[in-house]
N, C-alpha and C. Protein backbone atom coordinates (compact mmCIF):
# COMPACT_ATOMS: atom_id res chain seq x y z
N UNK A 1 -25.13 14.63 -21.98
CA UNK A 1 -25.49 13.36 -21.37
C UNK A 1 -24.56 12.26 -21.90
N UNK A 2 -23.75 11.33 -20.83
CA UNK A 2 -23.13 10.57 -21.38
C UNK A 2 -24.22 9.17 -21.77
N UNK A 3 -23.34 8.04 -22.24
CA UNK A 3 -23.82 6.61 -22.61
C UNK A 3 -23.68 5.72 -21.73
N UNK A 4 -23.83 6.32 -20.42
CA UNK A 4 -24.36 5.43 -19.10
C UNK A 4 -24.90 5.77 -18.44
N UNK A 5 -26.25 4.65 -18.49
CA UNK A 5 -27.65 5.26 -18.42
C UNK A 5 -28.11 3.58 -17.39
N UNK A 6 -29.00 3.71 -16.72
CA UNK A 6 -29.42 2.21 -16.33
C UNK A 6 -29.32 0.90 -16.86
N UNK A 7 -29.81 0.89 -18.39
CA UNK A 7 -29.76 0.01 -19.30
C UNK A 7 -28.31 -0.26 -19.51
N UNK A 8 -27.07 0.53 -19.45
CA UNK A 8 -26.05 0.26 -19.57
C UNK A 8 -25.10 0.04 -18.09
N UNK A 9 -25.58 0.26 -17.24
CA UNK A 9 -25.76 -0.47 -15.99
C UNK A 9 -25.99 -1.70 -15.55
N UNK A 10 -27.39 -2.13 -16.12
CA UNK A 10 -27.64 -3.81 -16.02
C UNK A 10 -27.29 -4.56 -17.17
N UNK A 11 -26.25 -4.16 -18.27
CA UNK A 11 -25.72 -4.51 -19.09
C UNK A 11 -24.76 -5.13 -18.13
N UNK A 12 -23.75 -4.28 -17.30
CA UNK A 12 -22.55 -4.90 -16.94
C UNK A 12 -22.87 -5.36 -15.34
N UNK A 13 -24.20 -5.41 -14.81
CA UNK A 13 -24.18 -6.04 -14.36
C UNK A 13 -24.53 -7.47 -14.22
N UNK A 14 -25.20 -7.95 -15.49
CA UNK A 14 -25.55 -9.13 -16.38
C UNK A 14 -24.03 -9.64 -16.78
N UNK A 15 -23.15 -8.96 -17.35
CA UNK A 15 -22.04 -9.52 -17.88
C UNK A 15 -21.15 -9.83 -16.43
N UNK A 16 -20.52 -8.92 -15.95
CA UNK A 16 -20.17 -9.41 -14.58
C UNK A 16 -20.12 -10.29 -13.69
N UNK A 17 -22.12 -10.46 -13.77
CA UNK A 17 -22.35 -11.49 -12.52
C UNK A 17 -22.00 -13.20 -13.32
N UNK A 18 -21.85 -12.89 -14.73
CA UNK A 18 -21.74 -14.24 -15.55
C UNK A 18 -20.11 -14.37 -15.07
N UNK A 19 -19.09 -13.65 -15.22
CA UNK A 19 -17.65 -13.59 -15.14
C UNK A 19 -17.52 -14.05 -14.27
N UNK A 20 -18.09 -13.71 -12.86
CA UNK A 20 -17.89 -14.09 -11.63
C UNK A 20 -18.83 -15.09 -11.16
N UNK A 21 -19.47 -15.91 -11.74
CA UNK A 21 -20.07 -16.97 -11.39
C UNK A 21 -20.80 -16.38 -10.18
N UNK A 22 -21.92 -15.21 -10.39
CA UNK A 22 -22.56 -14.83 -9.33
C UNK A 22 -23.93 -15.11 -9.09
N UNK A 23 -24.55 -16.05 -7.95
CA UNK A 23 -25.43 -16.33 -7.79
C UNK A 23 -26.88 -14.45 -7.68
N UNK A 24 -28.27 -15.31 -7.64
CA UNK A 24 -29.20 -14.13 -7.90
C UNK A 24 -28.87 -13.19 -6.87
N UNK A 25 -28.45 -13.75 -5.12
CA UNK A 25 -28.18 -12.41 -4.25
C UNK A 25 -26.86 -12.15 -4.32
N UNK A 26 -26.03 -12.01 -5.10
CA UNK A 26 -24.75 -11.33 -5.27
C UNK A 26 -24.80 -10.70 -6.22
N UNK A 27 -25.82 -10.86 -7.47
CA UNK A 27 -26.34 -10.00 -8.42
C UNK A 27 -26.80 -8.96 -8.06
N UNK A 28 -27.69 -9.09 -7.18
CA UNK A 28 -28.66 -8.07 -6.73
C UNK A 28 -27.72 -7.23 -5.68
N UNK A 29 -27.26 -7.60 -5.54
CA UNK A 29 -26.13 -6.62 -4.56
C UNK A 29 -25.57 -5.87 -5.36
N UNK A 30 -24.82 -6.63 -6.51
CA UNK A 30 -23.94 -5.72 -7.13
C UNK A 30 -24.90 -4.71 -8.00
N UNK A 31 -26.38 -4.62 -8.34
CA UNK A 31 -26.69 -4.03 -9.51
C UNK A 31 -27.40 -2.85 -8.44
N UNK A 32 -27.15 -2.75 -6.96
CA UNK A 32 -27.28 -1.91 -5.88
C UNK A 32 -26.26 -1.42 -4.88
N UNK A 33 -24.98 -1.56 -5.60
CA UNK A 33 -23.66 -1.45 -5.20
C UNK A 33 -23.31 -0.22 -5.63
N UNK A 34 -23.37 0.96 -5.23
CA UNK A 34 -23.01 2.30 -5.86
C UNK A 34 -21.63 2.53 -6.08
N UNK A 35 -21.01 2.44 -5.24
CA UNK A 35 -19.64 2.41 -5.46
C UNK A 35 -18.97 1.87 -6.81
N UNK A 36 -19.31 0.50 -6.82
CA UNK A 36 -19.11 -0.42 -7.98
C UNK A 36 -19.82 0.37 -9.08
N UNK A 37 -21.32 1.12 -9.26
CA UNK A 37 -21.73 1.78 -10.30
C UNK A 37 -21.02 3.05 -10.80
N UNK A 38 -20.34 3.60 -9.73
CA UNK A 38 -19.08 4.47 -9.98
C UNK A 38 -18.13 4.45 -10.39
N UNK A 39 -17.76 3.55 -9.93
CA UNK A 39 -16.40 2.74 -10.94
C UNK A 39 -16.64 2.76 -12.43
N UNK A 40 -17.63 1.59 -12.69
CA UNK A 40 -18.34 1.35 -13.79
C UNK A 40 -18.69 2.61 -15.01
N UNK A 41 -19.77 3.50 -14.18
CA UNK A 41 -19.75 4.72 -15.14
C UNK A 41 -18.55 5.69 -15.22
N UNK A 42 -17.77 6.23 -14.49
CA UNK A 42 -16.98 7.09 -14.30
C UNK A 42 -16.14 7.38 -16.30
N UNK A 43 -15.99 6.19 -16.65
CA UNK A 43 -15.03 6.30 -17.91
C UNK A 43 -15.94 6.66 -18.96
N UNK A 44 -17.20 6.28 -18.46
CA UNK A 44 -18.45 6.51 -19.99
C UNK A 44 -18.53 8.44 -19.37
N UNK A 45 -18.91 8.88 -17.81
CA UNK A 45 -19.09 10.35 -18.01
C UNK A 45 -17.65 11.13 -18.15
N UNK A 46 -16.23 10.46 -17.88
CA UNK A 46 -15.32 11.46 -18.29
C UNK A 46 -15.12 11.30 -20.14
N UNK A 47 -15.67 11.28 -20.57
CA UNK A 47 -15.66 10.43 -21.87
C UNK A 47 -14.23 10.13 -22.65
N UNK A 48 -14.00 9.04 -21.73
CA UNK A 48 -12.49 8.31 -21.84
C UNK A 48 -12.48 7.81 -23.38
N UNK A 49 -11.42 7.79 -23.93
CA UNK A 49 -11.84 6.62 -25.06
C UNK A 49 -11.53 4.99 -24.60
N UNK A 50 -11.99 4.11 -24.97
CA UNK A 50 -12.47 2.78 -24.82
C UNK A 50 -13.08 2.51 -23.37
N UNK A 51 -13.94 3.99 -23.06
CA UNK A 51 -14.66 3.95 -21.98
C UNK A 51 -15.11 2.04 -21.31
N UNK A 52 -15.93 1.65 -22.27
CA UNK A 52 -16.15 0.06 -21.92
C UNK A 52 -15.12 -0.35 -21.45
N UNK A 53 -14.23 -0.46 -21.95
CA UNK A 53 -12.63 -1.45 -21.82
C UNK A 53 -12.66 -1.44 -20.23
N UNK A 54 -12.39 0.22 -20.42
CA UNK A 54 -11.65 0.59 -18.52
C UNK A 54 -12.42 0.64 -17.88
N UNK A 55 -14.14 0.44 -18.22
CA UNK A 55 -14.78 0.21 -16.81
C UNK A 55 -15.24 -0.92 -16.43
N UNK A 56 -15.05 -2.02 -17.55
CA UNK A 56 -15.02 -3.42 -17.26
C UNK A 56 -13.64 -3.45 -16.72
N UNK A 57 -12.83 -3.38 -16.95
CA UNK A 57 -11.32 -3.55 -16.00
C UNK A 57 -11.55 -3.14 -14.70
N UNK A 58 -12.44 -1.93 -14.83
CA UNK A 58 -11.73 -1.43 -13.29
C UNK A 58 -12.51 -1.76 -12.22
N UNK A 59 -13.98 -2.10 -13.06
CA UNK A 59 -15.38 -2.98 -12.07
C UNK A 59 -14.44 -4.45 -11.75
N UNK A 60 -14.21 -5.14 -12.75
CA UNK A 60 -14.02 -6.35 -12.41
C UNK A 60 -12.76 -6.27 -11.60
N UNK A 61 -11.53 -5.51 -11.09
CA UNK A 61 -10.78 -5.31 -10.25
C UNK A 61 -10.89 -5.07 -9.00
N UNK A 62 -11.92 -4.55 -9.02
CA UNK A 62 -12.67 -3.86 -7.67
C UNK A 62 -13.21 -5.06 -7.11
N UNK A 63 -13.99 -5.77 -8.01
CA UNK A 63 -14.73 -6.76 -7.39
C UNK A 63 -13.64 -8.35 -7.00
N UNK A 64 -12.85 -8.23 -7.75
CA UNK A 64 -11.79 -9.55 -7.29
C UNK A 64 -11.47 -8.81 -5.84
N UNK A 65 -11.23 -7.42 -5.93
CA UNK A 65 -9.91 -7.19 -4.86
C UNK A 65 -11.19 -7.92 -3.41
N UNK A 66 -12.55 -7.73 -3.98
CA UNK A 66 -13.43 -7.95 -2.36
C UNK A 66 -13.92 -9.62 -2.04
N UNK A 67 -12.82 -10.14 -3.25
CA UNK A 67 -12.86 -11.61 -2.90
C UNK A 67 -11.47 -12.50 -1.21
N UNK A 68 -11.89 -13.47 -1.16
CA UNK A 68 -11.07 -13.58 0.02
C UNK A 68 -9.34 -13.58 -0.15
N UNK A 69 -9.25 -14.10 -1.75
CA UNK A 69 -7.60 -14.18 -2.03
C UNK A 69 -7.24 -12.35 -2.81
N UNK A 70 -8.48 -12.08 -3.51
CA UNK A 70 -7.82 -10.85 -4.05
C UNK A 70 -7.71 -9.80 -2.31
N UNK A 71 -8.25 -9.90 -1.50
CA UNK A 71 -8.15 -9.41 -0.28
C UNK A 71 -6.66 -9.41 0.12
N UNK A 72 -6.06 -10.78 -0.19
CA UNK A 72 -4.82 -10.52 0.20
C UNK A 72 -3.91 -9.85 -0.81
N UNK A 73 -4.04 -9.71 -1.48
CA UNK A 73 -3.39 -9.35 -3.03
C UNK A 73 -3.50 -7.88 -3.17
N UNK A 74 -4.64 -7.18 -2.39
CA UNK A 74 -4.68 -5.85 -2.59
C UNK A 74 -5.24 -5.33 -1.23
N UNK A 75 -4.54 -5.87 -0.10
CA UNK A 75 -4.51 -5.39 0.62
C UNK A 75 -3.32 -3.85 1.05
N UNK A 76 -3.81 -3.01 2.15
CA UNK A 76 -2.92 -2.04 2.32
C UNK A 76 -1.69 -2.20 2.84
N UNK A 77 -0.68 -1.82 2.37
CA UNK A 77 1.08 -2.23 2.34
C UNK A 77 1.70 -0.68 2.75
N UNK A 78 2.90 -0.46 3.74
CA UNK A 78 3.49 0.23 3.94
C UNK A 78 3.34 0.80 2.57
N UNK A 79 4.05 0.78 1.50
CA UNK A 79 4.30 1.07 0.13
C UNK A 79 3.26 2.24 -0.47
N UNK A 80 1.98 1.82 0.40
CA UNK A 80 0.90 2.53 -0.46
C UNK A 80 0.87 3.90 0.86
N UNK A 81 1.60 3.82 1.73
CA UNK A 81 1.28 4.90 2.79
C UNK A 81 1.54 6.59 1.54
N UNK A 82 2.35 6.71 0.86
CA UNK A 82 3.06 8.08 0.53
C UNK A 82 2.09 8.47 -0.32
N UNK A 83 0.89 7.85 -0.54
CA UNK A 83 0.07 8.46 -1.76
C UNK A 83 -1.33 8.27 -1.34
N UNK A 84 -2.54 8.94 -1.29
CA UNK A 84 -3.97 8.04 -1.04
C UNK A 84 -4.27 7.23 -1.80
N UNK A 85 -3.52 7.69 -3.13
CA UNK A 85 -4.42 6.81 -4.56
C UNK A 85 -3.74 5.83 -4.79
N UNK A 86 -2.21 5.32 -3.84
CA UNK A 86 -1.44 4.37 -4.41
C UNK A 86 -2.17 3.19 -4.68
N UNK A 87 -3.05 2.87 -3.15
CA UNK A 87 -3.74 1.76 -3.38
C UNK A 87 -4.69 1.68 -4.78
N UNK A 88 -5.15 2.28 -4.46
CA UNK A 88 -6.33 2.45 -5.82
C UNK A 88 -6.09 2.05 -7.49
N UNK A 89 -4.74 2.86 -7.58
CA UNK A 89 -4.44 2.65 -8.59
C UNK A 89 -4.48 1.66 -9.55
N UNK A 90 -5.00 0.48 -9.30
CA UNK A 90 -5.92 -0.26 -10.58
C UNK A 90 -7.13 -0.03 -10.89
N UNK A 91 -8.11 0.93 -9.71
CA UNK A 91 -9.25 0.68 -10.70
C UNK A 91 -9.14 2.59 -10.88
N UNK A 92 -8.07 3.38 -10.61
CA UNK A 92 -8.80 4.44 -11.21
C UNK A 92 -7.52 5.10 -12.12
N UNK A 93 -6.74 4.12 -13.11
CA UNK A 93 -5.69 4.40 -14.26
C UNK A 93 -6.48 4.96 -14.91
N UNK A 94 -6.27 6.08 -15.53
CA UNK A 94 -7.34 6.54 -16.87
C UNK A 94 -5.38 6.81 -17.87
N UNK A 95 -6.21 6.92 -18.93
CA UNK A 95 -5.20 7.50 -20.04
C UNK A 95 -5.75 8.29 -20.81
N UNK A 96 -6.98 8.59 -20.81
CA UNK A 96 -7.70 9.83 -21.45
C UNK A 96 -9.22 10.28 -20.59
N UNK A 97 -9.77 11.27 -21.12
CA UNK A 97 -11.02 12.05 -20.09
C UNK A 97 -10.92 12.98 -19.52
N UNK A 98 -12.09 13.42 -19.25
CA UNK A 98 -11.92 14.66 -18.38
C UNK A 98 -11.90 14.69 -17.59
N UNK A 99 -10.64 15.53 -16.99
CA UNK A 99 -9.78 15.49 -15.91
C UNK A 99 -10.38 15.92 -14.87
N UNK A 100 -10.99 16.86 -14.78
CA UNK A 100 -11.92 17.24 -13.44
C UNK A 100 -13.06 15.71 -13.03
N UNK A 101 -13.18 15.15 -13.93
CA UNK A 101 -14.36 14.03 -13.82
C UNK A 101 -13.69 12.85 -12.83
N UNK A 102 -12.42 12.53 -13.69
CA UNK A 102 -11.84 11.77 -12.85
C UNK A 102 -10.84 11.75 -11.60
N UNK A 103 -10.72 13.19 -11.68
CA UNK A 103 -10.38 13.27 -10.16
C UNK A 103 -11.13 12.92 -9.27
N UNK A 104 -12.17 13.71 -9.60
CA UNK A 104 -13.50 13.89 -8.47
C UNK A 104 -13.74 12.10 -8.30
N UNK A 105 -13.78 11.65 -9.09
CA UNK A 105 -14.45 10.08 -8.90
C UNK A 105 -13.26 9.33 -8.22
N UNK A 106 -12.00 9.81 -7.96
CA UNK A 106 -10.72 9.00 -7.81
C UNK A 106 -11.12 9.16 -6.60
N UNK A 107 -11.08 10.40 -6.40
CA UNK A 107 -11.07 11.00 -4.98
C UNK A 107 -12.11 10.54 -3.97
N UNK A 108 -13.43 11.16 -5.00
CA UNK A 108 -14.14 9.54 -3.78
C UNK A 108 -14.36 8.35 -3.70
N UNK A 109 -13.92 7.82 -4.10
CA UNK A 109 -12.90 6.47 -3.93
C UNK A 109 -11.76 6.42 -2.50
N UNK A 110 -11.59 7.38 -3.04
CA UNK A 110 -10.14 7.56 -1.73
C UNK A 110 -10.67 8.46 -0.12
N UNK A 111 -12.03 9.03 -0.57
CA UNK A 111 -12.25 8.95 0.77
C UNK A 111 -12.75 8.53 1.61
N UNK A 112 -14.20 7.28 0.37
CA UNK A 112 -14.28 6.06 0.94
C UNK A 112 -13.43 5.22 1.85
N UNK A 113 -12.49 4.86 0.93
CA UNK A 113 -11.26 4.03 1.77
C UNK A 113 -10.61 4.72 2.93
N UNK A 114 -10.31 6.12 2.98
CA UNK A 114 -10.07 7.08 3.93
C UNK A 114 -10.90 6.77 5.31
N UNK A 115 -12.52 6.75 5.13
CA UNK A 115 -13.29 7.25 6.16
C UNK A 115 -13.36 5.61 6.62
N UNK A 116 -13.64 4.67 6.00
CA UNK A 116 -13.17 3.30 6.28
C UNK A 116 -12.29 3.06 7.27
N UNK A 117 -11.34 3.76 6.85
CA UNK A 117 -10.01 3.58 7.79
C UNK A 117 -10.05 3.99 8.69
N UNK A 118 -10.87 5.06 8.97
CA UNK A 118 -10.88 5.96 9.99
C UNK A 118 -11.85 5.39 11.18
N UNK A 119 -13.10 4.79 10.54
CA UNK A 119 -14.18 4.41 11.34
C UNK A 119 -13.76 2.59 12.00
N UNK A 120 -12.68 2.18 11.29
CA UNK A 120 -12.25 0.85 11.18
C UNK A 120 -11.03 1.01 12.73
N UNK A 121 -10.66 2.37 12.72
CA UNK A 121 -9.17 2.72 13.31
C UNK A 121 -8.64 1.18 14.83
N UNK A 122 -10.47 1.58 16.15
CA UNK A 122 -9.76 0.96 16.85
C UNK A 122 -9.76 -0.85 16.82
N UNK A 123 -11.16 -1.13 15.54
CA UNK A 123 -11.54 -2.67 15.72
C UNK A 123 -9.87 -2.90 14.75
N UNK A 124 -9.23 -2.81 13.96
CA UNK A 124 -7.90 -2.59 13.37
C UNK A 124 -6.77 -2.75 14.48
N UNK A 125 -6.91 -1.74 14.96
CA UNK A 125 -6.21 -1.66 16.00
C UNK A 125 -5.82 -3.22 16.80
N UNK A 126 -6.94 -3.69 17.47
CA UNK A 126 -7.19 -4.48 18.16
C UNK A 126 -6.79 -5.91 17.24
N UNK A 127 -7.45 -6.43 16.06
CA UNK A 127 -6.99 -7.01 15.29
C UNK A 127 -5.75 -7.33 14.68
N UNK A 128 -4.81 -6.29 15.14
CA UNK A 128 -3.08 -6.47 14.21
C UNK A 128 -3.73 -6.26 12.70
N UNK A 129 -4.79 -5.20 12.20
CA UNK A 129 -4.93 -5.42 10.80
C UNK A 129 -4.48 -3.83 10.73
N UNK A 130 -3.58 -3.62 9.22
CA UNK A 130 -2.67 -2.50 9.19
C UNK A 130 -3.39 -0.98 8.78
N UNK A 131 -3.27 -0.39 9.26
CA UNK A 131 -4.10 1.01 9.21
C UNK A 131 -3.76 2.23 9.52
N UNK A 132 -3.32 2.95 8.77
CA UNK A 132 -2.65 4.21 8.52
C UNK A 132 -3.26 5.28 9.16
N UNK A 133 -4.51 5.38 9.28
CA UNK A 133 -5.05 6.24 10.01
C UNK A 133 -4.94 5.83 11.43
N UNK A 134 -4.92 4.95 11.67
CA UNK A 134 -5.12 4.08 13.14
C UNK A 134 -3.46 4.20 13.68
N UNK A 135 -2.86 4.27 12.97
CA UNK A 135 -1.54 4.16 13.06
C UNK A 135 -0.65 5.91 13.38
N UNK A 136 -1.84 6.28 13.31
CA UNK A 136 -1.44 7.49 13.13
C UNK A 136 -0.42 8.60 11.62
N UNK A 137 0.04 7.77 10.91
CA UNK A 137 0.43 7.74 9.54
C UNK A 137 -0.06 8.62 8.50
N UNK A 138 -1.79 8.79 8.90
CA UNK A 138 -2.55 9.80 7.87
C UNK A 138 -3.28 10.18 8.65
N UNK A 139 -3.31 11.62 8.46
CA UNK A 139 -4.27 11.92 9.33
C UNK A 139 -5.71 12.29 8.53
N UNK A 140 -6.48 11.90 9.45
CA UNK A 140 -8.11 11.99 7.95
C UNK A 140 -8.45 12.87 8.20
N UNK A 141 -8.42 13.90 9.09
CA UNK A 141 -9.17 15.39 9.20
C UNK A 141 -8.53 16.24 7.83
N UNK A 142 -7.15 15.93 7.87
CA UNK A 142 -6.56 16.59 6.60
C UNK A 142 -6.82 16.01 5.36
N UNK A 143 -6.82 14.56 5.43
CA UNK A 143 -6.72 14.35 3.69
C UNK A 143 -7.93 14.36 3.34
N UNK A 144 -8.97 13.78 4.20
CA UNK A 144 -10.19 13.98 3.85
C UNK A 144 -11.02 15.47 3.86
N UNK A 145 -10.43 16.15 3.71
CA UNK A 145 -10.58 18.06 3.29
C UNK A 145 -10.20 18.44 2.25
N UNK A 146 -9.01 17.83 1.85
CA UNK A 146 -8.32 17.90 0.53
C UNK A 146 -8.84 16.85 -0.19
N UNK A 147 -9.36 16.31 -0.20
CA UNK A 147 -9.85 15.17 -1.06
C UNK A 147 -11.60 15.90 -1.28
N UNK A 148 -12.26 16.54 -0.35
CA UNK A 148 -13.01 16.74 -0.51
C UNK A 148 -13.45 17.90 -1.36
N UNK A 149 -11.97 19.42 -1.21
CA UNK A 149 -11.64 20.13 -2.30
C UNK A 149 -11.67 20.00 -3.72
N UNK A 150 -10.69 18.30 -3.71
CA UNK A 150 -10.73 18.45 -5.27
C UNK A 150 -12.28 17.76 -5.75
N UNK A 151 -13.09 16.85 -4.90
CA UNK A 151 -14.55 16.46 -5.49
C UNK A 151 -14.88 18.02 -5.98
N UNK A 152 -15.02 18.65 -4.86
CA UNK A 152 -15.90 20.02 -5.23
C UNK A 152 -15.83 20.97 -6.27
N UNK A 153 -14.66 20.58 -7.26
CA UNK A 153 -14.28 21.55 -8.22
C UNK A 153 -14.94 20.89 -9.53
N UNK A 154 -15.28 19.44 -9.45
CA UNK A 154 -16.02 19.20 -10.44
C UNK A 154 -17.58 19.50 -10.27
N UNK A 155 -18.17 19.77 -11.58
CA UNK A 155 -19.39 20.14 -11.51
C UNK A 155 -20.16 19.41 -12.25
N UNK A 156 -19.65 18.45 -12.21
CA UNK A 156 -20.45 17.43 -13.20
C UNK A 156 -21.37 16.28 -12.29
N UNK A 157 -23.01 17.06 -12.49
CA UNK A 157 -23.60 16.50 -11.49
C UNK A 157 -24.35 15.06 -11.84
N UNK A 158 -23.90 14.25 -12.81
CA UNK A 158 -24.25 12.95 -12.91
C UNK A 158 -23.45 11.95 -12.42
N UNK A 159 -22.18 12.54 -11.93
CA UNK A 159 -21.11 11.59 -11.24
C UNK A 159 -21.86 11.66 -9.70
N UNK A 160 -22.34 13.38 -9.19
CA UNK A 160 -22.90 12.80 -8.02
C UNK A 160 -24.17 12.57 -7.92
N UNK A 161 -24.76 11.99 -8.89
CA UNK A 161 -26.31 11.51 -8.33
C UNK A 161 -25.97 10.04 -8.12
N UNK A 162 -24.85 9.50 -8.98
CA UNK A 162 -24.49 7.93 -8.73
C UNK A 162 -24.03 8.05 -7.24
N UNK A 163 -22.80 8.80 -7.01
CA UNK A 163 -22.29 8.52 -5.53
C UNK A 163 -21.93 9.93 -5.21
N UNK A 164 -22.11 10.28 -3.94
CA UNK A 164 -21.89 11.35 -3.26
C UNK A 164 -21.02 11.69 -1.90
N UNK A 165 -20.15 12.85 -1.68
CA UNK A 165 -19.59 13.50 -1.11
C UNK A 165 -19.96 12.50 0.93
N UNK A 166 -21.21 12.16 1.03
CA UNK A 166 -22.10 11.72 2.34
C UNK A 166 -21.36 10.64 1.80
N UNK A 167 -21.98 9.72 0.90
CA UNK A 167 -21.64 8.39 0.85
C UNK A 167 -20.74 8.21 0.78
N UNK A 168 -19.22 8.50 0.50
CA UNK A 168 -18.33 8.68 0.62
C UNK A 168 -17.58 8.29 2.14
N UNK A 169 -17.95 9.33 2.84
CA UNK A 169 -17.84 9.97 4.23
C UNK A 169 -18.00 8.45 5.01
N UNK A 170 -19.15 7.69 4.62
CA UNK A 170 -19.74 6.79 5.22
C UNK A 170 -18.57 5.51 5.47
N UNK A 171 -17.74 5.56 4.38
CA UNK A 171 -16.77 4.38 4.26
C UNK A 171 -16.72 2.91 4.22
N UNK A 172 -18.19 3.16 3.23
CA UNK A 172 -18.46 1.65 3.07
C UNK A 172 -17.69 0.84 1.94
N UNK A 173 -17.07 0.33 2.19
CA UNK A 173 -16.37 0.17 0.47
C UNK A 173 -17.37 -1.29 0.12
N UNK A 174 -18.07 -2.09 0.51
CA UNK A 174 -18.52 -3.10 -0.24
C UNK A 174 -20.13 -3.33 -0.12
């Protein structure tokens, strides 16, 4: 059993909502935000060292990027087409942990944003807003199979009682 547990949950979501000057219903969102609780735990169950560090970094990254200027700042760029995780890559850097843990958690991450893209394809479309799947660029029947491969090789079932393989699928990122 790792050292993220509820109580260490509404720890950072108490600290957080102070960082971000978050009123009571943006609190309550975030301390019912699974995704964001994924983020958050992922470094305490791969047992990263300075687990805290990188999941306050990578929560509070996540949560700028869903502000209106970090929106533009980490929005999707040609650049990030050659990789799924290019985008990602601030909130899921690890430098230590277990490696099956954090794939699996990268990954759904990435097929969040995947199925997003996918379900987003024609209002995108229509919008001029840039989309790789929509664009034809990625195709999601494939990456989202392979992405779903490597979730399945971890067996570490406290990563999926926080977020799951469905929720994922769903492509809600906020």
């Amino acid at each position: 059993m790792t050292q993220f547990d509820d109580k260490k949950w509404d720890d950072f979501v108490n600290k957080i909502s102070v960082v971000f000057n978050y009123g009571i219903a943006e609190k309550e969102w975030l301390s019912t935000n699974k995704l964001a609780k994924l983020i958050a735990a992922t470094p305490y169950i791969a047992e990263s060292r300075k687990a805290e560090i990188v999941s306050f970094s990578h929560l509070s990254l996540y949560l700028l990027s869903l502000t209106e200027i970090g929106k533009t700042i980490f929005v999707h760029r040609e650049i990030d087409n050659d990789n799924v995780f290019s985008r990602l890559h601030p909130v899921t850097h690890y430098t230590s942990g277990k490696r099956d843990v954090i794939d699996a958690s990268n990954s759904l991450l990435a097929l969040c944003m995947l199925s997003n893209y996918n379900k987003d394809r024609a209002h995108d479309l229509e919008r001029g807003k840039y989309n790789p799947v929509a664009l034809g660029i990625w195709d999601y029947n494939e990456m989202s199979e392979n992405l779903v491969t490597t979730i399945s090789k971890c067996q570490n079932n406290e990563l999926f009682e926080i977020y799951s393989i469905e929720e994922a699928r769903r492509g809600i990122w906020q």
